[in-house]
PDB file of N, CA and C in Angstrom:
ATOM      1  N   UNK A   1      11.108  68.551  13.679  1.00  0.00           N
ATOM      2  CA  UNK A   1      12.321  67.766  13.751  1.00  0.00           C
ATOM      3  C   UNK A   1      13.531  68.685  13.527  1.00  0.00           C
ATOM      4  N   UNK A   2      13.256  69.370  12.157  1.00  0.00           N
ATOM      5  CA  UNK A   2      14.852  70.809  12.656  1.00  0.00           C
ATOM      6  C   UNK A   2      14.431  71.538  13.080  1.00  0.00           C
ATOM      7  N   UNK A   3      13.779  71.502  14.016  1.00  0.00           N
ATOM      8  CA  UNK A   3      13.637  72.972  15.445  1.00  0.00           C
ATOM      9  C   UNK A   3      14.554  72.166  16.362  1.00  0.00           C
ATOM     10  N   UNK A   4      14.717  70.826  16.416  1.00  0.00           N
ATOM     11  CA  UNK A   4      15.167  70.163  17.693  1.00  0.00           C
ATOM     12  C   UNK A   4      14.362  69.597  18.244  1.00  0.00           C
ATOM     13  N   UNK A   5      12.627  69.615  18.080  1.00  0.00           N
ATOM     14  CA  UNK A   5      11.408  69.270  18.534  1.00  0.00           C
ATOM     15  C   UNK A   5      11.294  67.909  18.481  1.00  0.00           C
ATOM     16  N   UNK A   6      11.823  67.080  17.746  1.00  0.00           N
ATOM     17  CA  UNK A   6      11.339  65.397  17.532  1.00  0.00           C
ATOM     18  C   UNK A   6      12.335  65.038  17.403  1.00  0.00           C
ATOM     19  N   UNK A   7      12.555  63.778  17.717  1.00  0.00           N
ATOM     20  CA  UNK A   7      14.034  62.573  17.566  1.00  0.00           C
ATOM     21  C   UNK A   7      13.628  62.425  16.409  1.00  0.00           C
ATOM     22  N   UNK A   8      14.997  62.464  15.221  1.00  0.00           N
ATOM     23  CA  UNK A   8      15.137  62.108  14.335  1.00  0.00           C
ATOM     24  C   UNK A   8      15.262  60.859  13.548  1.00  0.00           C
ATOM     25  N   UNK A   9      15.863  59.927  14.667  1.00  0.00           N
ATOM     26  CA  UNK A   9      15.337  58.660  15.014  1.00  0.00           C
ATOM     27  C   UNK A   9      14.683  58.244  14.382  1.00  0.00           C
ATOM     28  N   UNK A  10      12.941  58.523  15.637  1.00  0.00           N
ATOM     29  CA  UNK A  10      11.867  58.331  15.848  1.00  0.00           C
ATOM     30  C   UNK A  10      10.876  58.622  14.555  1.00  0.00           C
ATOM     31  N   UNK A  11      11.498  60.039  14.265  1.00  0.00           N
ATOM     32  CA  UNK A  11      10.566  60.390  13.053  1.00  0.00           C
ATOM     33  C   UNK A  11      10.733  59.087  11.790  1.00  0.00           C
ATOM     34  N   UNK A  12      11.784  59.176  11.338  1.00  0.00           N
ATOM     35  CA  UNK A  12      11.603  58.004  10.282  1.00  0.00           C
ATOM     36  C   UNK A  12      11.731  56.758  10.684  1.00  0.00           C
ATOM     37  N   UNK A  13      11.213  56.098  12.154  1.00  0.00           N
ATOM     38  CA  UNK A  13      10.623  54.955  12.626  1.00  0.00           C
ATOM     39  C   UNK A  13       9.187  54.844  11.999  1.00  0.00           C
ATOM     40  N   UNK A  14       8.697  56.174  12.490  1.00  0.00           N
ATOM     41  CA  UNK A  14       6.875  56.459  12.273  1.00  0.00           C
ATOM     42  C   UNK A  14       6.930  56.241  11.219  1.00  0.00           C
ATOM     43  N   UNK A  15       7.536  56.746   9.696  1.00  0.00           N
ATOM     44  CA  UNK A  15       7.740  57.014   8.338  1.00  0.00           C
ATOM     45  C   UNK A  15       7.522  55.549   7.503  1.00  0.00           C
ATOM     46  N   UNK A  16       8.511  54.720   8.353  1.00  0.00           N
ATOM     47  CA  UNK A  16       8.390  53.230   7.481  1.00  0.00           C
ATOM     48  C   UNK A  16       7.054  52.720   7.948  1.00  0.00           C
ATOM     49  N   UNK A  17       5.930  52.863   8.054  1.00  0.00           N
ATOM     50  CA  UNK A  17       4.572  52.157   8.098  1.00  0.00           C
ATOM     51  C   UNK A  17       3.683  53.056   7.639  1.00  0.00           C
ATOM     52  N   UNK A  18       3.375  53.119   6.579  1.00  0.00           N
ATOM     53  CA  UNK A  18       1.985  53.547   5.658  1.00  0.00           C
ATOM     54  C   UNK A  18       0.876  53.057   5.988  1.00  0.00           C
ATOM     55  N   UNK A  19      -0.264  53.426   6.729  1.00  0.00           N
ATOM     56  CA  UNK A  19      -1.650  52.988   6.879  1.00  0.00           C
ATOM     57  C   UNK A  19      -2.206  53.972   6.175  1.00  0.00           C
ATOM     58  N   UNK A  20      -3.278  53.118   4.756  1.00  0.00           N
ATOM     59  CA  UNK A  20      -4.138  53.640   4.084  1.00  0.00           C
ATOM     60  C   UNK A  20      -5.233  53.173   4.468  1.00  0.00           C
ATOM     61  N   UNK A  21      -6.568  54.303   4.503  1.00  0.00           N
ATOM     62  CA  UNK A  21      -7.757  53.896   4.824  1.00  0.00           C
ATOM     63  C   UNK A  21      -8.533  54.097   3.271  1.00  0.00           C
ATOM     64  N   UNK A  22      -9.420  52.864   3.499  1.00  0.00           N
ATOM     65  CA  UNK A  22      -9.982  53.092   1.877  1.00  0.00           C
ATOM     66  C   UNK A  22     -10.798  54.426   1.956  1.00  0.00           C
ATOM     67  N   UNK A  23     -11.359  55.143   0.503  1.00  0.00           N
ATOM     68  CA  UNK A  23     -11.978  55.785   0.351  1.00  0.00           C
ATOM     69  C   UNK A  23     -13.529  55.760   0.993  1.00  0.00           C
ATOM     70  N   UNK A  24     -14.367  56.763   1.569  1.00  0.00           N
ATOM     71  CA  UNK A  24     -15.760  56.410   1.494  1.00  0.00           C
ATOM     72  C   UNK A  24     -16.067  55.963   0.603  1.00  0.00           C
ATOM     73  N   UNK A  25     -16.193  56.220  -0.890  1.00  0.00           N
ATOM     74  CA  UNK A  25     -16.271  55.283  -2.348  1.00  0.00           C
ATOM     75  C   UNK A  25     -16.229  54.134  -1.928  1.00  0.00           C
ATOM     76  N   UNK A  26     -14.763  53.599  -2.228  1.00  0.00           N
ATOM     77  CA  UNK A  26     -14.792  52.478  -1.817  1.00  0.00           C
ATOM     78  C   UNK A  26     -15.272  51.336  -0.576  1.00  0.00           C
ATOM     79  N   UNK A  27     -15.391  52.132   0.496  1.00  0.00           N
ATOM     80  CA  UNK A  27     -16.347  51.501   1.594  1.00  0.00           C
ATOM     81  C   UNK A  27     -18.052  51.087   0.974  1.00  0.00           C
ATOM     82  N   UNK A  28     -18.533  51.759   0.688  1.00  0.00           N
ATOM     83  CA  UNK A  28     -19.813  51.773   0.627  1.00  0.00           C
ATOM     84  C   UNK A  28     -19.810  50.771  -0.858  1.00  0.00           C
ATOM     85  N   UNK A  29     -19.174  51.349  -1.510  1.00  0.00           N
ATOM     86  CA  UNK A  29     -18.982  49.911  -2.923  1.00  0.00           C
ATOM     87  C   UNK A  29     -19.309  49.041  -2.448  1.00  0.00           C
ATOM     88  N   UNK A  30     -18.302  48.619  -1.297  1.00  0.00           N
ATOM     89  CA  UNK A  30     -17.578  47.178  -0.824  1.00  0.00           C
ATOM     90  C   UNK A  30     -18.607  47.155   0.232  1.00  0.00           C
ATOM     91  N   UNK A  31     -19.604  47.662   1.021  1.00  0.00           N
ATOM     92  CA  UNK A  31     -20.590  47.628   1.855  1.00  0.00           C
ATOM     93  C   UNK A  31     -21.601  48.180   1.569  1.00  0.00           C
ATOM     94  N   UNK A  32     -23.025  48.042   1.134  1.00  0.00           N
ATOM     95  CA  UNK A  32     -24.171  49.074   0.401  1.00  0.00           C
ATOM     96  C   UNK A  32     -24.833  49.927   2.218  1.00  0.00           C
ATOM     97  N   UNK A  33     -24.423  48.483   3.127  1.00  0.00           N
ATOM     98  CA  UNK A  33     -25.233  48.834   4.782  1.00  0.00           C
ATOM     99  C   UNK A  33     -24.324  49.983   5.171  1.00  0.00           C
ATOM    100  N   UNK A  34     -23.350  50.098   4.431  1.00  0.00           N
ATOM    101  CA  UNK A  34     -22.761  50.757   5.156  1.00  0.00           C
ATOM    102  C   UNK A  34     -23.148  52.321   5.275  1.00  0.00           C
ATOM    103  N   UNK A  35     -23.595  52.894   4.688  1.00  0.00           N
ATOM    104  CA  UNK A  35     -24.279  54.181   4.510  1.00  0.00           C
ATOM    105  C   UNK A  35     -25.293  54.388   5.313  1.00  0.00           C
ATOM    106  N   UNK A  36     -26.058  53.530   5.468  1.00  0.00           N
ATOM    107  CA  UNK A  36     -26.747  53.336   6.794  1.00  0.00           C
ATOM    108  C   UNK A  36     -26.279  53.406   8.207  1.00  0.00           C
ATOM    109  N   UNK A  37     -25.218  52.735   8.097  1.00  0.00           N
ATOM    110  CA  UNK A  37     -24.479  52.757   9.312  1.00  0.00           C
ATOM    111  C   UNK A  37     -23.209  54.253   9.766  1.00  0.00           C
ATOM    112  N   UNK A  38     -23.358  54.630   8.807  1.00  0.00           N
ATOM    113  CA  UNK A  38     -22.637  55.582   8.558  1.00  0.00           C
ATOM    114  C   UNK A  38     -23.701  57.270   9.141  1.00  0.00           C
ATOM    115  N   UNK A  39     -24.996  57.111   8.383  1.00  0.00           N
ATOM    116  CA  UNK A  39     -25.879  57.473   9.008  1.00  0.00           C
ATOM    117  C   UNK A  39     -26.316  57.879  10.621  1.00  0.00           C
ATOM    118  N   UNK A  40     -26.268  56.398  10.795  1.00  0.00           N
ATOM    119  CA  UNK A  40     -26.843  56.033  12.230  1.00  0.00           C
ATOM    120  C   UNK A  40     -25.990  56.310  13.507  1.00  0.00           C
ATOM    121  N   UNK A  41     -24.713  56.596  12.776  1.00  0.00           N
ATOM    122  CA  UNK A  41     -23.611  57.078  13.814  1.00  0.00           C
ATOM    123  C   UNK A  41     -23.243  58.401  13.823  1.00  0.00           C
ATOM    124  N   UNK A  42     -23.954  59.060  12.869  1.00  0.00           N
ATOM    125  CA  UNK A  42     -24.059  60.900  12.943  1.00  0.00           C
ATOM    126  C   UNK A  42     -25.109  61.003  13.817  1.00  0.00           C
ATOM    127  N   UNK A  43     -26.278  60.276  13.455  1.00  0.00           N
ATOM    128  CA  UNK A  43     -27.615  60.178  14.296  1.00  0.00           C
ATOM    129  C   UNK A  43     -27.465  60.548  15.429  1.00  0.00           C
ATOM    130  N   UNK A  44     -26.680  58.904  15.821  1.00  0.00           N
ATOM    131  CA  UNK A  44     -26.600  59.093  17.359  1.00  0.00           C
ATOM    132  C   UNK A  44     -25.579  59.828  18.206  1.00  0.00           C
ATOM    133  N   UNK A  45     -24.623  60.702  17.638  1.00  0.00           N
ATOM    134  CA  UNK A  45     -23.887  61.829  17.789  1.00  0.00           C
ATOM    135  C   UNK A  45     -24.788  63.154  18.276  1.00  0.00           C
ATOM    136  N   UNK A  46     -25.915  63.098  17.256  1.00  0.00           N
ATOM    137  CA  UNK A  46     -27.018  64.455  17.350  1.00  0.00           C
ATOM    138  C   UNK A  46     -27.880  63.762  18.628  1.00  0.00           C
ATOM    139  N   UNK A  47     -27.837  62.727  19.152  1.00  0.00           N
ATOM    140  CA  UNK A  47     -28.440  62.481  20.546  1.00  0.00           C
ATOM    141  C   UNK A  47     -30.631  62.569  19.978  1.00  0.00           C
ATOM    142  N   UNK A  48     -30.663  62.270  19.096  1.00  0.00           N
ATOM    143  CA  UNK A  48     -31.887  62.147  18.469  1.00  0.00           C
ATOM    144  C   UNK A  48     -32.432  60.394  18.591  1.00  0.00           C
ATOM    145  N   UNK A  49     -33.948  61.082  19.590  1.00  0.00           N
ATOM    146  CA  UNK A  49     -35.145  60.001  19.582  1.00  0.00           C
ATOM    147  C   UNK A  49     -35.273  59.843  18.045  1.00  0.00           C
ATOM    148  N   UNK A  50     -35.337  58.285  18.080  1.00  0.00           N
ATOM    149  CA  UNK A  50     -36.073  57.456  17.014  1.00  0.00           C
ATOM    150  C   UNK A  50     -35.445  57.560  15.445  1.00  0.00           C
ATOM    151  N   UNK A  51     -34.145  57.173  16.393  1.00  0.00           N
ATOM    152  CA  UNK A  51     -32.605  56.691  15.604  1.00  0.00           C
ATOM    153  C   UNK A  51     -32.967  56.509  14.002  1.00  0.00           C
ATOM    154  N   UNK A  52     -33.775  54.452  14.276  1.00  0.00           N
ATOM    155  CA  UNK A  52     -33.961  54.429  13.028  1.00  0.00           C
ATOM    156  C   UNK A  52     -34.673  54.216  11.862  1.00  0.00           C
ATOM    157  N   UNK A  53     -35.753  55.136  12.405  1.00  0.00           N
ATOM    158  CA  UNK A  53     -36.283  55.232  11.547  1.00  0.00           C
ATOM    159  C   UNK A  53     -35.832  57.256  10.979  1.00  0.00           C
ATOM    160  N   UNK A  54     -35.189  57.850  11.283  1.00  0.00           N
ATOM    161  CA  UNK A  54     -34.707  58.907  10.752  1.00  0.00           C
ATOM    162  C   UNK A  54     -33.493  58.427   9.893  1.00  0.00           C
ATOM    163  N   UNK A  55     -32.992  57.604  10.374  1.00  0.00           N
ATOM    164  CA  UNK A  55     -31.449  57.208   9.624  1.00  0.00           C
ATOM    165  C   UNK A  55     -32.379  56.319   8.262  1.00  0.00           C
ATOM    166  N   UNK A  56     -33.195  55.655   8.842  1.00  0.00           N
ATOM    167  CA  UNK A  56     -34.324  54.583   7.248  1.00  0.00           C
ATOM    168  C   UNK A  56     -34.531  56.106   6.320  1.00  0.00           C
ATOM    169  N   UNK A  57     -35.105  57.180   6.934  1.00  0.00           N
ATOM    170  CA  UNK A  57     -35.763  58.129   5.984  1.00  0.00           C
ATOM    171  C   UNK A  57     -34.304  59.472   5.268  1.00  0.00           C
ATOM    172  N   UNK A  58     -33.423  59.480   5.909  1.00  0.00           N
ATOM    173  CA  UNK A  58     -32.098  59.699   5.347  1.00  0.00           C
ATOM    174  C   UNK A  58     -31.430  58.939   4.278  1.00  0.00           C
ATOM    175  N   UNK A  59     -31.207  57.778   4.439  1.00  0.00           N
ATOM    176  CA  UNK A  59     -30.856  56.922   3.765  1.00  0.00           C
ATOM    177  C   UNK A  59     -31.559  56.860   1.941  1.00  0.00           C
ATOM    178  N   UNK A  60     -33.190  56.663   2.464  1.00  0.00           N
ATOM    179  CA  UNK A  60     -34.151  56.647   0.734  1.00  0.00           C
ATOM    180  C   UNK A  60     -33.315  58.268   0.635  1.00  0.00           C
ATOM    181  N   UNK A  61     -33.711  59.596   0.842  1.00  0.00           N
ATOM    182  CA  UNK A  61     -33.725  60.530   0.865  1.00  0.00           C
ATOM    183  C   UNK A  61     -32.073  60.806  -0.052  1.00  0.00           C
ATOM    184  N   UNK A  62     -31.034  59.803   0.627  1.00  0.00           N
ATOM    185  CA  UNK A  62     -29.777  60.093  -0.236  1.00  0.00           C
ATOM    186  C   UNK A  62     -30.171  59.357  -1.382  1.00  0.00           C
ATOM    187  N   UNK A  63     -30.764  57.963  -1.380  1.00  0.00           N
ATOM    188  CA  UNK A  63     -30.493  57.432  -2.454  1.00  0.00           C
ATOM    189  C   UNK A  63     -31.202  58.032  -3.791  1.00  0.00           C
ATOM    190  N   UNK A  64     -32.257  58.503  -3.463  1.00  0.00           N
ATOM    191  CA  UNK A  64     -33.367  59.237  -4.473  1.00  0.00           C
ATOM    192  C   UNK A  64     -32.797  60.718  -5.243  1.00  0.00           C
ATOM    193  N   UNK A  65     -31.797  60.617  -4.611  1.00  0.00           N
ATOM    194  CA  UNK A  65     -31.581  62.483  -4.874  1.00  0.00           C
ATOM    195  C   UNK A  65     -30.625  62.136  -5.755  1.00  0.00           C
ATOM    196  N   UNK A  66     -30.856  63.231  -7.375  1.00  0.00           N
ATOM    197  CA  UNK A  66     -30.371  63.041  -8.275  1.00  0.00           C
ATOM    198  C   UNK A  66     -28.829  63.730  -7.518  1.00  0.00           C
ATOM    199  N   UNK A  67     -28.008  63.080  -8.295  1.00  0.00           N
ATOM    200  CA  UNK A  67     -26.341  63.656  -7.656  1.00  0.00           C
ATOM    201  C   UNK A  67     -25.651  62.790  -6.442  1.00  0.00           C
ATOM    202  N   UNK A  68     -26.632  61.434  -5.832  1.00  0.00           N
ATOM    203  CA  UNK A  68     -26.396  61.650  -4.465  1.00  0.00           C
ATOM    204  C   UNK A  68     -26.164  59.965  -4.900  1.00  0.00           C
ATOM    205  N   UNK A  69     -26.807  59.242  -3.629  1.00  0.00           N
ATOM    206  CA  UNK A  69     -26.982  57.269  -4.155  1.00  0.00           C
ATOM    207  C   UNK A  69     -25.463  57.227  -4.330  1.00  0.00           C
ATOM    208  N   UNK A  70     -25.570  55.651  -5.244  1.00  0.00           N
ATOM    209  CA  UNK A  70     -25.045  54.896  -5.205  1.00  0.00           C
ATOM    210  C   UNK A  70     -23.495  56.122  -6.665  1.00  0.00           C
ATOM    211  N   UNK A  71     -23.888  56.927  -7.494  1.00  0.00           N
ATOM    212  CA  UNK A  71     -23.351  57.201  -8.301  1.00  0.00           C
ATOM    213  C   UNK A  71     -22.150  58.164  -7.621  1.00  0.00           C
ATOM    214  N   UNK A  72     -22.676  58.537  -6.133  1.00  0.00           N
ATOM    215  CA  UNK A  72     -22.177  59.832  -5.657  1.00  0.00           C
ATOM    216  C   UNK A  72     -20.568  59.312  -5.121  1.00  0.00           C
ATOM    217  N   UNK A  73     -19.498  60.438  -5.810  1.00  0.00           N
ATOM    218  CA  UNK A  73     -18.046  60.250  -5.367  1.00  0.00           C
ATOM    219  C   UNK A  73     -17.778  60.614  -4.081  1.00  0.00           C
ATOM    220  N   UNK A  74     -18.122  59.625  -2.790  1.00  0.00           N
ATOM    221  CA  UNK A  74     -17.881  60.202  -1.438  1.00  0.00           C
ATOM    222  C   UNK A  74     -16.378  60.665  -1.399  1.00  0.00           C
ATOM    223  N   UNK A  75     -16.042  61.850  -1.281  1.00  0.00           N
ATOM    224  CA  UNK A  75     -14.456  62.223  -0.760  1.00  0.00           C
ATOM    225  C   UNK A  75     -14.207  61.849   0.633  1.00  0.00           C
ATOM    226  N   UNK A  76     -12.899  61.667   0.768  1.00  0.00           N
ATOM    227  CA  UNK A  76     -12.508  60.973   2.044  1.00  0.00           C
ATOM    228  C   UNK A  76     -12.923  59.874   2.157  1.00  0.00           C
ATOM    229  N   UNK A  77     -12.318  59.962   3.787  1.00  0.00           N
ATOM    230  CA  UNK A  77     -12.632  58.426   4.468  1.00  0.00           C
ATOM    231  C   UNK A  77     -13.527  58.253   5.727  1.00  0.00           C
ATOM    232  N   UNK A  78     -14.038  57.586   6.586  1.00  0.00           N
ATOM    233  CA  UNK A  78     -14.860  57.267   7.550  1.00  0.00           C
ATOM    234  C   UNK A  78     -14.028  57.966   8.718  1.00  0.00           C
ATOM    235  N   UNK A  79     -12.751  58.281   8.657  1.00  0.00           N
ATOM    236  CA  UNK A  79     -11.863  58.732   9.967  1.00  0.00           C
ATOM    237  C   UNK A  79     -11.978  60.283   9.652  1.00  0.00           C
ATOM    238  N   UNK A  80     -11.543  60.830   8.216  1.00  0.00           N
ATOM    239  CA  UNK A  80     -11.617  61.935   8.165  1.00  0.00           C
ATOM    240  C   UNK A  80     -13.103  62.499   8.275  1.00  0.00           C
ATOM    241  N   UNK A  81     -14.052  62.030   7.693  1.00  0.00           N
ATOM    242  CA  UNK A  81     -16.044  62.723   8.508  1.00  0.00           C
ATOM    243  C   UNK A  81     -15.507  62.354   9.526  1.00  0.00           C
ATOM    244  N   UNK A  82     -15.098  61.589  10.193  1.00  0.00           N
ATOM    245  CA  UNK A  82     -15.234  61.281  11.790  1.00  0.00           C
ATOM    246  C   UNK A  82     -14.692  62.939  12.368  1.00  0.00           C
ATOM    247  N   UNK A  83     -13.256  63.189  11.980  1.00  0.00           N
ATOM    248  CA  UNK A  83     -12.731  64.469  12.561  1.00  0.00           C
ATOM    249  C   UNK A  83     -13.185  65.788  11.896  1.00  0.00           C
ATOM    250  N   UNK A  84     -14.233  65.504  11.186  1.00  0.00           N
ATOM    251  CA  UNK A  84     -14.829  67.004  10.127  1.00  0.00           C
ATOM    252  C   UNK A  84     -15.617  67.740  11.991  1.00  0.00           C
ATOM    253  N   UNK A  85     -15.248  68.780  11.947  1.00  0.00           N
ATOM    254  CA  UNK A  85     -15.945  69.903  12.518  1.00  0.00           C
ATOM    255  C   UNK A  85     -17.571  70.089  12.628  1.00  0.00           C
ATOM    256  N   UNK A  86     -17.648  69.879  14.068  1.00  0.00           N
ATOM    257  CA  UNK A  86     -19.188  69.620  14.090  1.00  0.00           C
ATOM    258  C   UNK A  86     -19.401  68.354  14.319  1.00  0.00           C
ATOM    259  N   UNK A  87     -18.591  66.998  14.035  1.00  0.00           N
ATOM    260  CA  UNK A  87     -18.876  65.836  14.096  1.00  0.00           C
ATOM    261  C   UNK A  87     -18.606  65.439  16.157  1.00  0.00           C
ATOM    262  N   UNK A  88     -18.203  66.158  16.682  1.00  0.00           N
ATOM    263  CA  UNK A  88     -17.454  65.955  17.872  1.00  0.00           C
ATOM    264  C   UNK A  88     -18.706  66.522  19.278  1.00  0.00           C
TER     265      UNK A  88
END
């Protein structure tokens, strides 16, 4: 915007609307399927036969693992894994 690059305008048009996405934490709190589903959509990214029953054996596999389950502080959000490197 002071290069001359963006309407100044425009920029603090964009500015007045805050969209927060909840935390992964909080998703999976508020959804337990959701980790599953969360799963099943890396899965099918990796283009892998026999979806789900790998995403079923991922899933025990997080929940069992000391550090991991239901206790584990997911950082981020479902948009930011979406744009993590490697996800594409």
């Amino acid at each position: 915007m002071h290069a001359g690059h963006f309407r100044e305008d425009l920029y603090y048009r964009l500015c007045g609307d805050l969209i927060t996405t909840p935390s992964l934490t909080e998703q999976l709190n508020g959804c337990p399927e959701g980790l599953a589903d969360l799963l099943r959509l890396i899965i099918k990214r990796l283009n892998v036969e026999e979806e789900d029953e790998l995403t079923a054996e991922n899933k025990d596999w997080i929940e069992k693992s000391p550090g991991l389950g239901p206790a584990y502080a997911w950082p981020g959000s479902f948009r930011e894994l979406n744009s993590a490197p490697g996800m594409c």
